[in-house]
PDB file of N, CA and C in Angstrom:
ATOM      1  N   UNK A   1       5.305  27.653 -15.459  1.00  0.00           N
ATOM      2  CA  UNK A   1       4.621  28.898 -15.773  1.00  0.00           C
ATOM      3  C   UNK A   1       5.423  29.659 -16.830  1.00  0.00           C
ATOM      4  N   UNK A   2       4.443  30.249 -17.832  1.00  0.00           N
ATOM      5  CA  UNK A   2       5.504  31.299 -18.742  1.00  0.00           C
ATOM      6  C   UNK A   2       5.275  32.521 -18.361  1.00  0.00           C
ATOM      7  N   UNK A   3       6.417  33.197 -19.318  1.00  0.00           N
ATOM      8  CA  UNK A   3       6.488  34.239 -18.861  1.00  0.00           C
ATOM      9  C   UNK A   3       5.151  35.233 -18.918  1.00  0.00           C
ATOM     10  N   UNK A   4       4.269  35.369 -19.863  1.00  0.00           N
ATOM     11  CA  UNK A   4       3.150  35.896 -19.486  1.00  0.00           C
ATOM     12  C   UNK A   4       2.214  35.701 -18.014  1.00  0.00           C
ATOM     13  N   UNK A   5       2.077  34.362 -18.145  1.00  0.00           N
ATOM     14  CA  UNK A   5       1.754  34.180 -16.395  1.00  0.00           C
ATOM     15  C   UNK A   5       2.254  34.547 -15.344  1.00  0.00           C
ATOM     16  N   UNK A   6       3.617  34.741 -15.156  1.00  0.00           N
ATOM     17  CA  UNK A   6       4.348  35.151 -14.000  1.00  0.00           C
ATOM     18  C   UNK A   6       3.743  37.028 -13.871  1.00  0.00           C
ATOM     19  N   UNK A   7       4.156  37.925 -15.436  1.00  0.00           N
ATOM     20  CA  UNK A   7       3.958  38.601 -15.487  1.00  0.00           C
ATOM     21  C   UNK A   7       2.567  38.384 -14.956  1.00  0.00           C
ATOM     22  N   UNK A   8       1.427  38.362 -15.151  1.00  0.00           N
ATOM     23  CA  UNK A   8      -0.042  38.115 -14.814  1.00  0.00           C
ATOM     24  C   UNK A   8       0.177  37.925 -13.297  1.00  0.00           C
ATOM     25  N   UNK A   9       0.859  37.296 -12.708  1.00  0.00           N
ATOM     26  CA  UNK A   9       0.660  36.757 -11.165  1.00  0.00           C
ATOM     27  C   UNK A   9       1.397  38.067 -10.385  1.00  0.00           C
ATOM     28  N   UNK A  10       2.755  38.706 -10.998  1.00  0.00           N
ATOM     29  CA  UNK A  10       3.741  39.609 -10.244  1.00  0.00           C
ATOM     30  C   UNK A  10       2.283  40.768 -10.278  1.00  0.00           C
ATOM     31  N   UNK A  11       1.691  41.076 -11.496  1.00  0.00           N
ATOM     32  CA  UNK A  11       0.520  42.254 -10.787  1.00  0.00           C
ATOM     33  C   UNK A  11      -0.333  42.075  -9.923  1.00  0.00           C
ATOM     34  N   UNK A  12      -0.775  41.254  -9.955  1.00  0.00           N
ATOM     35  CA  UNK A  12      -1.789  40.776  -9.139  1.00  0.00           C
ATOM     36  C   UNK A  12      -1.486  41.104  -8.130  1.00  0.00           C
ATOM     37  N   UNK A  13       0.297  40.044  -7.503  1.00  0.00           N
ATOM     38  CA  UNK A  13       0.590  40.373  -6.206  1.00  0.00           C
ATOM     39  C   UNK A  13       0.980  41.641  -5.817  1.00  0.00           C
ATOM     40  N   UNK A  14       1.398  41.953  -7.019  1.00  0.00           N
ATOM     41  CA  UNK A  14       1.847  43.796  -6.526  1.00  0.00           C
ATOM     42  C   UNK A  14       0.393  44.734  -6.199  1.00  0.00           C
ATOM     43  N   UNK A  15      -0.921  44.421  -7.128  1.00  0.00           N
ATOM     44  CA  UNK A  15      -2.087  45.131  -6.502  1.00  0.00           C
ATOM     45  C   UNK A  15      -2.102  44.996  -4.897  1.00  0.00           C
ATOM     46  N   UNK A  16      -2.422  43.145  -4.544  1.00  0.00           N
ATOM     47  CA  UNK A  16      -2.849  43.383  -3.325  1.00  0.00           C
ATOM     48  C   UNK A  16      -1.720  42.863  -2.504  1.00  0.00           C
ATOM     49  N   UNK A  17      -0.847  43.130  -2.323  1.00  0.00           N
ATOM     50  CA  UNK A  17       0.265  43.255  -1.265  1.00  0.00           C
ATOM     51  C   UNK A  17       1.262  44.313  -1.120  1.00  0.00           C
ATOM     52  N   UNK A  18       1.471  44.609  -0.006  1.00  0.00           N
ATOM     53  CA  UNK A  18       2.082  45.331   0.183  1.00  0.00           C
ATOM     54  C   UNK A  18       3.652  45.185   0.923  1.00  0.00           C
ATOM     55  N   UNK A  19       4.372  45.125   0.247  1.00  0.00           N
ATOM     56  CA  UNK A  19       5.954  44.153   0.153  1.00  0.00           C
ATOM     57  C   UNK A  19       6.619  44.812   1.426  1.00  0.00           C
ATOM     58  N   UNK A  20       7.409  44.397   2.199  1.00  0.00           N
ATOM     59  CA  UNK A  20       7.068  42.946   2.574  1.00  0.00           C
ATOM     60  C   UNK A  20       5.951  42.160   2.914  1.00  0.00           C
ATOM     61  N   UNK A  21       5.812  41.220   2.896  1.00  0.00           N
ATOM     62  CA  UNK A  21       3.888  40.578   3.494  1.00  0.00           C
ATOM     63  C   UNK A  21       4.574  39.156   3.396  1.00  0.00           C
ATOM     64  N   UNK A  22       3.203  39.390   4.600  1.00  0.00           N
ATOM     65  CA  UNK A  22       3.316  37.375   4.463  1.00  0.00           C
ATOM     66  C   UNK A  22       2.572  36.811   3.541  1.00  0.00           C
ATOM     67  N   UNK A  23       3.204  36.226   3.044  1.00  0.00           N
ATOM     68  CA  UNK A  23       2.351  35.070   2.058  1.00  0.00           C
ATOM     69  C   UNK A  23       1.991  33.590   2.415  1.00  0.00           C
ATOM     70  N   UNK A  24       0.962  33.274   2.201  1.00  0.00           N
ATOM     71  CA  UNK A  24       0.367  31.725   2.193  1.00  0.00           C
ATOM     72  C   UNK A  24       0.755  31.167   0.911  1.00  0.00           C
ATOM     73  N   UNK A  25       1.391  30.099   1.055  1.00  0.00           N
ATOM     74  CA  UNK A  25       1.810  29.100  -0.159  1.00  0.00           C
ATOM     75  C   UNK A  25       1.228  27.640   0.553  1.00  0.00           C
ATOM     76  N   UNK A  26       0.177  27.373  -0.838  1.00  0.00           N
ATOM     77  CA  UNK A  26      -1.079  26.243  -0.478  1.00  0.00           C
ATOM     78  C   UNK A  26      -0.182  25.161  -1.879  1.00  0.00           C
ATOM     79  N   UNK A  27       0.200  24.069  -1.351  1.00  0.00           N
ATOM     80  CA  UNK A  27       0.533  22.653  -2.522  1.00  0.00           C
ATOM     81  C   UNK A  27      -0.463  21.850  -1.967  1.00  0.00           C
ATOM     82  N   UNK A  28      -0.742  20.614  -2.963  1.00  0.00           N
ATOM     83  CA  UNK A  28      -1.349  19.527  -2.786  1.00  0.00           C
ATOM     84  C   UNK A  28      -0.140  18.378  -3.945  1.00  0.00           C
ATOM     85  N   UNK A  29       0.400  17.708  -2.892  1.00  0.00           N
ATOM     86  CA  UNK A  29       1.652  16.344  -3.832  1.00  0.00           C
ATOM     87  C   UNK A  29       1.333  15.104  -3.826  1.00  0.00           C
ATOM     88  N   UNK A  30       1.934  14.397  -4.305  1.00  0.00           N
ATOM     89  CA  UNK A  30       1.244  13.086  -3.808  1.00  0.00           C
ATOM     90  C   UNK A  30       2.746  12.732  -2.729  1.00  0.00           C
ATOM     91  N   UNK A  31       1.826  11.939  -2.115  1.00  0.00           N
ATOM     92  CA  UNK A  31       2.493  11.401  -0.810  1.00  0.00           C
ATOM     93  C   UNK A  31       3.771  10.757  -1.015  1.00  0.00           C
ATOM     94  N   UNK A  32       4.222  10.702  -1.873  1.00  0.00           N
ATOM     95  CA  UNK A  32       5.661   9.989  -1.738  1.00  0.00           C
ATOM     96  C   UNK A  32       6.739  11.195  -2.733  1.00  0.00           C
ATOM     97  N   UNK A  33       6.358  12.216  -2.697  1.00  0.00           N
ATOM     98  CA  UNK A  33       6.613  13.605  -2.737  1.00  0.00           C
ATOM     99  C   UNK A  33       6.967  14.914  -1.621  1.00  0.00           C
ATOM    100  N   UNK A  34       6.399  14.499  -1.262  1.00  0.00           N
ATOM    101  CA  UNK A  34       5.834  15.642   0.246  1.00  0.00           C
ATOM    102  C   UNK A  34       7.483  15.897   0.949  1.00  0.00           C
ATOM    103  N   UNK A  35       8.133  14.723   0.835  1.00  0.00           N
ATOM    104  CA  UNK A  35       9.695  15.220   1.308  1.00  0.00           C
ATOM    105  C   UNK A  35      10.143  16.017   0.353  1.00  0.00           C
ATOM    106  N   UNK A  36       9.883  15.900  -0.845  1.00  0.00           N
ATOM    107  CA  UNK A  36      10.910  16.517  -1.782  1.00  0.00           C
ATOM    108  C   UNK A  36      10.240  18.223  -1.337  1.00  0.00           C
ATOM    109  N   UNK A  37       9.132  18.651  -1.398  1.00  0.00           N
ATOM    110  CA  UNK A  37       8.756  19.849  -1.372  1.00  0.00           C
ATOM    111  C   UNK A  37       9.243  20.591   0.167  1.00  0.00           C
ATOM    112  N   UNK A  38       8.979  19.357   1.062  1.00  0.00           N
ATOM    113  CA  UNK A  38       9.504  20.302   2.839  1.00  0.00           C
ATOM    114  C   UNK A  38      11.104  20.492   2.247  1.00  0.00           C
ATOM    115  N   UNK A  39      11.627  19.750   1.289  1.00  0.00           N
ATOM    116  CA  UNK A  39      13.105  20.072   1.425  1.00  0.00           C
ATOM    117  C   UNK A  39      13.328  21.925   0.513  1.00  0.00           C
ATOM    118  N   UNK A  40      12.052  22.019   0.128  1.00  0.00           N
ATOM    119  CA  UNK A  40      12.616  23.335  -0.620  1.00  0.00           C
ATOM    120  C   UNK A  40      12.085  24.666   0.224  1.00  0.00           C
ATOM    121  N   UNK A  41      12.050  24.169   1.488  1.00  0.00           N
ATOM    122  CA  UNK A  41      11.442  25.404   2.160  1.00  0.00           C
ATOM    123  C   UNK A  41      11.803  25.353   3.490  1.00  0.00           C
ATOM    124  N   UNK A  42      12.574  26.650   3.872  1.00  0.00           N
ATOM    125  CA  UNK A  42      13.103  26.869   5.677  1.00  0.00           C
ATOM    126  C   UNK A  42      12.782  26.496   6.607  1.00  0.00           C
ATOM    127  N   UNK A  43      13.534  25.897   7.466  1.00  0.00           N
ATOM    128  CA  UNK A  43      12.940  25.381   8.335  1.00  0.00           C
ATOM    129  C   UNK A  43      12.050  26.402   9.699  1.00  0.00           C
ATOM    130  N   UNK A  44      12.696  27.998   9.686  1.00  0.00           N
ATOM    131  CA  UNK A  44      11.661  28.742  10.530  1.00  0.00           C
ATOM    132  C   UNK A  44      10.424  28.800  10.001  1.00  0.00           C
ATOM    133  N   UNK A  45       9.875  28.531   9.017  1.00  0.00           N
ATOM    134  CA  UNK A  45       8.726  29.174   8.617  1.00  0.00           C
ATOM    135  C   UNK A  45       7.161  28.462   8.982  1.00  0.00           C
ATOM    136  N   UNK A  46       6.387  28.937   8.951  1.00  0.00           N
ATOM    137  CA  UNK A  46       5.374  28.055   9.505  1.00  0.00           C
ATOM    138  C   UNK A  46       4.735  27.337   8.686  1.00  0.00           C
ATOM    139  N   UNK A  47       4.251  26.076   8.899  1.00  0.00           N
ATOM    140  CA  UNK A  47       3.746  24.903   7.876  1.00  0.00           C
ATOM    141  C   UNK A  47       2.672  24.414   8.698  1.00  0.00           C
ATOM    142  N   UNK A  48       1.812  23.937   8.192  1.00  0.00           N
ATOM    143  CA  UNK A  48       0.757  22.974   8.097  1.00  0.00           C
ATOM    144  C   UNK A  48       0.804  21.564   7.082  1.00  0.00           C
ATOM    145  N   UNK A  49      -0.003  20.265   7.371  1.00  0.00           N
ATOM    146  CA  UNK A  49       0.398  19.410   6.719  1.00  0.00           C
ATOM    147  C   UNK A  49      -1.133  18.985   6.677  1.00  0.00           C
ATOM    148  N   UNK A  50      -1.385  17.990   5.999  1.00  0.00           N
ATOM    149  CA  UNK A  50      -2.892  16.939   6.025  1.00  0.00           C
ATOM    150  C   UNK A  50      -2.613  15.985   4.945  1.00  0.00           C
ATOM    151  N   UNK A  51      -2.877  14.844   5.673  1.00  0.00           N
ATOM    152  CA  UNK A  51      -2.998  13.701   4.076  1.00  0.00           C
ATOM    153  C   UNK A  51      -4.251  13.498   3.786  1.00  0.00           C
ATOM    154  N   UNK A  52      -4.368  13.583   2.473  1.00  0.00           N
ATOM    155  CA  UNK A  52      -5.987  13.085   2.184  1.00  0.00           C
ATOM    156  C   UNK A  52      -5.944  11.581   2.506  1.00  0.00           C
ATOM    157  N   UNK A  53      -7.732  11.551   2.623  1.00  0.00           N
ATOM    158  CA  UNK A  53      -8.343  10.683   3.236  1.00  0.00           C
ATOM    159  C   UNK A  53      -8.073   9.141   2.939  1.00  0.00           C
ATOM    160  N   UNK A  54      -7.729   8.944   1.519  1.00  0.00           N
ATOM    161  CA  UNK A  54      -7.168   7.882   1.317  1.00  0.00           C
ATOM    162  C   UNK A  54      -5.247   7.639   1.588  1.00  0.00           C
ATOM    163  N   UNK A  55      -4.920   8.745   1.794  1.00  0.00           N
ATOM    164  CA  UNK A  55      -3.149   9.098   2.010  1.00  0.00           C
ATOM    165  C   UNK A  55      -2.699   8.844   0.721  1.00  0.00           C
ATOM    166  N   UNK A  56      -3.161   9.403  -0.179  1.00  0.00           N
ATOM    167  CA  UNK A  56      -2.653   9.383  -1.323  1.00  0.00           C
ATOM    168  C   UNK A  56      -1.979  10.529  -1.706  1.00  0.00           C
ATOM    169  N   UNK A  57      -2.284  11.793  -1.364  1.00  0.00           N
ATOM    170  CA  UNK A  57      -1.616  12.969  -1.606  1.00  0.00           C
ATOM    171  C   UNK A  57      -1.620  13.606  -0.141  1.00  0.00           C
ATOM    172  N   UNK A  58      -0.486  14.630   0.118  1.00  0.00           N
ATOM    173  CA  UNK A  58      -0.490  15.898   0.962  1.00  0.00           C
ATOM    174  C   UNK A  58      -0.797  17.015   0.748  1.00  0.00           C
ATOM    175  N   UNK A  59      -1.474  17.836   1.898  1.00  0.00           N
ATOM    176  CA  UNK A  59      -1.713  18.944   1.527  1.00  0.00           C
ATOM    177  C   UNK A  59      -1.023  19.558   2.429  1.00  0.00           C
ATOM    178  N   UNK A  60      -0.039  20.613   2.010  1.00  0.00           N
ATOM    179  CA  UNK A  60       0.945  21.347   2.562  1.00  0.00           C
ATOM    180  C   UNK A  60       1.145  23.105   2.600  1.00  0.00           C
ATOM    181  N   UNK A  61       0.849  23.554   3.454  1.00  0.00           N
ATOM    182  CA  UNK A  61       0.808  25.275   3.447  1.00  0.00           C
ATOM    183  C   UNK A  61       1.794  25.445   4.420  1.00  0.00           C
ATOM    184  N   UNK A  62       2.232  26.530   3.816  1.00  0.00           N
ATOM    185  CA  UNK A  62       3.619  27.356   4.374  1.00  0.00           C
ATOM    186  C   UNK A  62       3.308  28.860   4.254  1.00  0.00           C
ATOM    187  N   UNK A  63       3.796  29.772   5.681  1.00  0.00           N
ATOM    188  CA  UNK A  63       3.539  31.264   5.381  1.00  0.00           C
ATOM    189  C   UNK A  63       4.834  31.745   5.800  1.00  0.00           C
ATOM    190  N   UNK A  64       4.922  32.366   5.045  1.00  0.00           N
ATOM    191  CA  UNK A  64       6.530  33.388   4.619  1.00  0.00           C
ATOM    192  C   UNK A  64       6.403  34.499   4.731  1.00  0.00           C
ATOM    193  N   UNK A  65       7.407  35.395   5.403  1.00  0.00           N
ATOM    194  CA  UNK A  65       7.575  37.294   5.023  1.00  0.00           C
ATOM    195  C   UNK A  65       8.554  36.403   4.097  1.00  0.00           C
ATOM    196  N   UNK A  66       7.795  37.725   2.771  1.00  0.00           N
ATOM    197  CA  UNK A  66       8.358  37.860   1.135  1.00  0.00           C
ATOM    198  C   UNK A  66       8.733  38.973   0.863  1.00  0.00           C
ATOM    199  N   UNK A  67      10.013  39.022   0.375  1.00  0.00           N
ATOM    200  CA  UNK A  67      10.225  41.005   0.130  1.00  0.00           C
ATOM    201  C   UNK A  67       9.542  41.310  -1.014  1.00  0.00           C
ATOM    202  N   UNK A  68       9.156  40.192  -1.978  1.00  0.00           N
ATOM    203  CA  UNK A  68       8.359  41.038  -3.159  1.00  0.00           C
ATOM    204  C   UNK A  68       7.958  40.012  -3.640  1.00  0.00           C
ATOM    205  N   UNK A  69       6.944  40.498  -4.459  1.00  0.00           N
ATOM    206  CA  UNK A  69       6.438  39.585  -5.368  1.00  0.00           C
ATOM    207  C   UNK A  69       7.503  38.776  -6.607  1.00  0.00           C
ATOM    208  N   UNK A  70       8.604  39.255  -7.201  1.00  0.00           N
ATOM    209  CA  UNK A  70       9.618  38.391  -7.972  1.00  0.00           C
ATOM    210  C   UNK A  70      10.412  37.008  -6.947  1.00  0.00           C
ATOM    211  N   UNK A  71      10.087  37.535  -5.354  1.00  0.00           N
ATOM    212  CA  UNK A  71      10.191  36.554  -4.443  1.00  0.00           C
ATOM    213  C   UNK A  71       9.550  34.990  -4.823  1.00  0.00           C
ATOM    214  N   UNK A  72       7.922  35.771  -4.517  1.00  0.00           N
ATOM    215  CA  UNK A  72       7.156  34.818  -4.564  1.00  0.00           C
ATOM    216  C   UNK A  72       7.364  33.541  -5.964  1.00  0.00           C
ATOM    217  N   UNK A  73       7.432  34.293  -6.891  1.00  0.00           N
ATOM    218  CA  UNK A  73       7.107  33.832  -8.067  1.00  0.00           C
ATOM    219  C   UNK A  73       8.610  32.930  -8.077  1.00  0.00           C
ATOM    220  N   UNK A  74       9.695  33.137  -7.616  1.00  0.00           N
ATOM    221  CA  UNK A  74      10.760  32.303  -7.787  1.00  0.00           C
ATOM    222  C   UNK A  74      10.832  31.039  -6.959  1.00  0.00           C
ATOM    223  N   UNK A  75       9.508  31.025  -5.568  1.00  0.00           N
ATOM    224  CA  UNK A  75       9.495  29.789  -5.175  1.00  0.00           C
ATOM    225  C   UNK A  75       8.300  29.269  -5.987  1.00  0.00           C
ATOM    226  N   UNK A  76       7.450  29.573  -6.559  1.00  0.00           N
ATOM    227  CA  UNK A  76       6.650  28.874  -7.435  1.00  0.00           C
ATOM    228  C   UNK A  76       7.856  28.274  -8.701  1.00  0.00           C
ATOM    229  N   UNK A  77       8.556  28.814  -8.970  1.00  0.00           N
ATOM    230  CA  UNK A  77       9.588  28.245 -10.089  1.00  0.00           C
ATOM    231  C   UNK A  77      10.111  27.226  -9.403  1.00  0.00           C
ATOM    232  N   UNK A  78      10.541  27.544  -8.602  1.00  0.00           N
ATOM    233  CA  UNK A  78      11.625  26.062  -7.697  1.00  0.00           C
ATOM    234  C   UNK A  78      10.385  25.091  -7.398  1.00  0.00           C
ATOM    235  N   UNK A  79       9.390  24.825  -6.849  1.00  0.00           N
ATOM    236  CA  UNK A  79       8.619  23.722  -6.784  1.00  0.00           C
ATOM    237  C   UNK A  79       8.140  22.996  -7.856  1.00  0.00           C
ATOM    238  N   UNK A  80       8.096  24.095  -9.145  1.00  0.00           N
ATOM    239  CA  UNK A  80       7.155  23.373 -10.511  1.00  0.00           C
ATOM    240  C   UNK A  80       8.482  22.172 -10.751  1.00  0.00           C
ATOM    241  N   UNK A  81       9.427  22.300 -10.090  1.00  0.00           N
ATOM    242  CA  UNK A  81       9.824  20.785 -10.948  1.00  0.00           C
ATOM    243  C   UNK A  81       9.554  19.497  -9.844  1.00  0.00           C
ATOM    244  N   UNK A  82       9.091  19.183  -9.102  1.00  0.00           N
ATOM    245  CA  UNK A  82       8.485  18.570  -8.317  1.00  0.00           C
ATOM    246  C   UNK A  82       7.315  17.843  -9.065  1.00  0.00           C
ATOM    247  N   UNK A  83       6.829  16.551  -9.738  1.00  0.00           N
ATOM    248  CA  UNK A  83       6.288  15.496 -10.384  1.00  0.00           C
ATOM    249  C   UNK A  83       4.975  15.803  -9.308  1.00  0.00           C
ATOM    250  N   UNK A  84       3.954  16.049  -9.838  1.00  0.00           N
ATOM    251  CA  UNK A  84       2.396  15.780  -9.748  1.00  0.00           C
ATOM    252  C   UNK A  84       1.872  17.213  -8.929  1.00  0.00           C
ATOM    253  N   UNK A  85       2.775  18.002  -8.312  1.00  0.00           N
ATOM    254  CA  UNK A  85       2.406  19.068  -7.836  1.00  0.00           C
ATOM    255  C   UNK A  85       1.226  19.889  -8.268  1.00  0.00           C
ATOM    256  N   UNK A  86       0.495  20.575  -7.237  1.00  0.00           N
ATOM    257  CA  UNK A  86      -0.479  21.492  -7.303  1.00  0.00           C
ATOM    258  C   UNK A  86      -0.234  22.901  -6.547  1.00  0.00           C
ATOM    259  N   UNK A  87      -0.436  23.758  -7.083  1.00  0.00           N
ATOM    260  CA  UNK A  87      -0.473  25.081  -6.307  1.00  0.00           C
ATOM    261  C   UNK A  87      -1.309  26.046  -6.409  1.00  0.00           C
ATOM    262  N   UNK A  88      -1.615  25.839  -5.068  1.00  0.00           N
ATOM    263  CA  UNK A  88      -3.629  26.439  -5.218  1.00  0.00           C
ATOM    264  C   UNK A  88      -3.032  28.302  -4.796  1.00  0.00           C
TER     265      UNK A  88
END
């Protein structure tokens, strides 16, 4: 993401959240990935998992208390280097 986008995403989240908040963080990886991404995220936090139907990719959601939106946006930085990633 550049820096215009982040900027674009930090308002957004600053309109509709109200810091701290929980956030939903939605990936879709491909399956021989899916370790690398559980490794960038705490182990208290709550997750969900699903492989698509052929098990070719995971779909992985995690919800976090975030103190702010420059939060958020710094785990979207740490995952973009992760090969085939999606973040819905």
């Amino acid at each position: 993401m550049d820096s215009d986008r982040f900027q674009s995403l930090r308002t957004k989240l600053d309109k509709h959240y109200a810091w701290p908040a929980l956030y939903m963080f939605k990936f879709i990886v491909p399956a021989g990935k899916a370790q690398d991404l559980r490794q960038l995220f705490p182990l208290h936090i709550t997750s969900t998992e699903k492989q698509s139907e052929k098990g070719n990719y995971v779909s992985l959601t995690y919800q976090m208390m975030m103190p702010s939106s420059q939060s958020v946006i710094e785990v979207y930085q740490r995952v973009s280097v992760i090969e085939g990633i999606v973040a819905l």
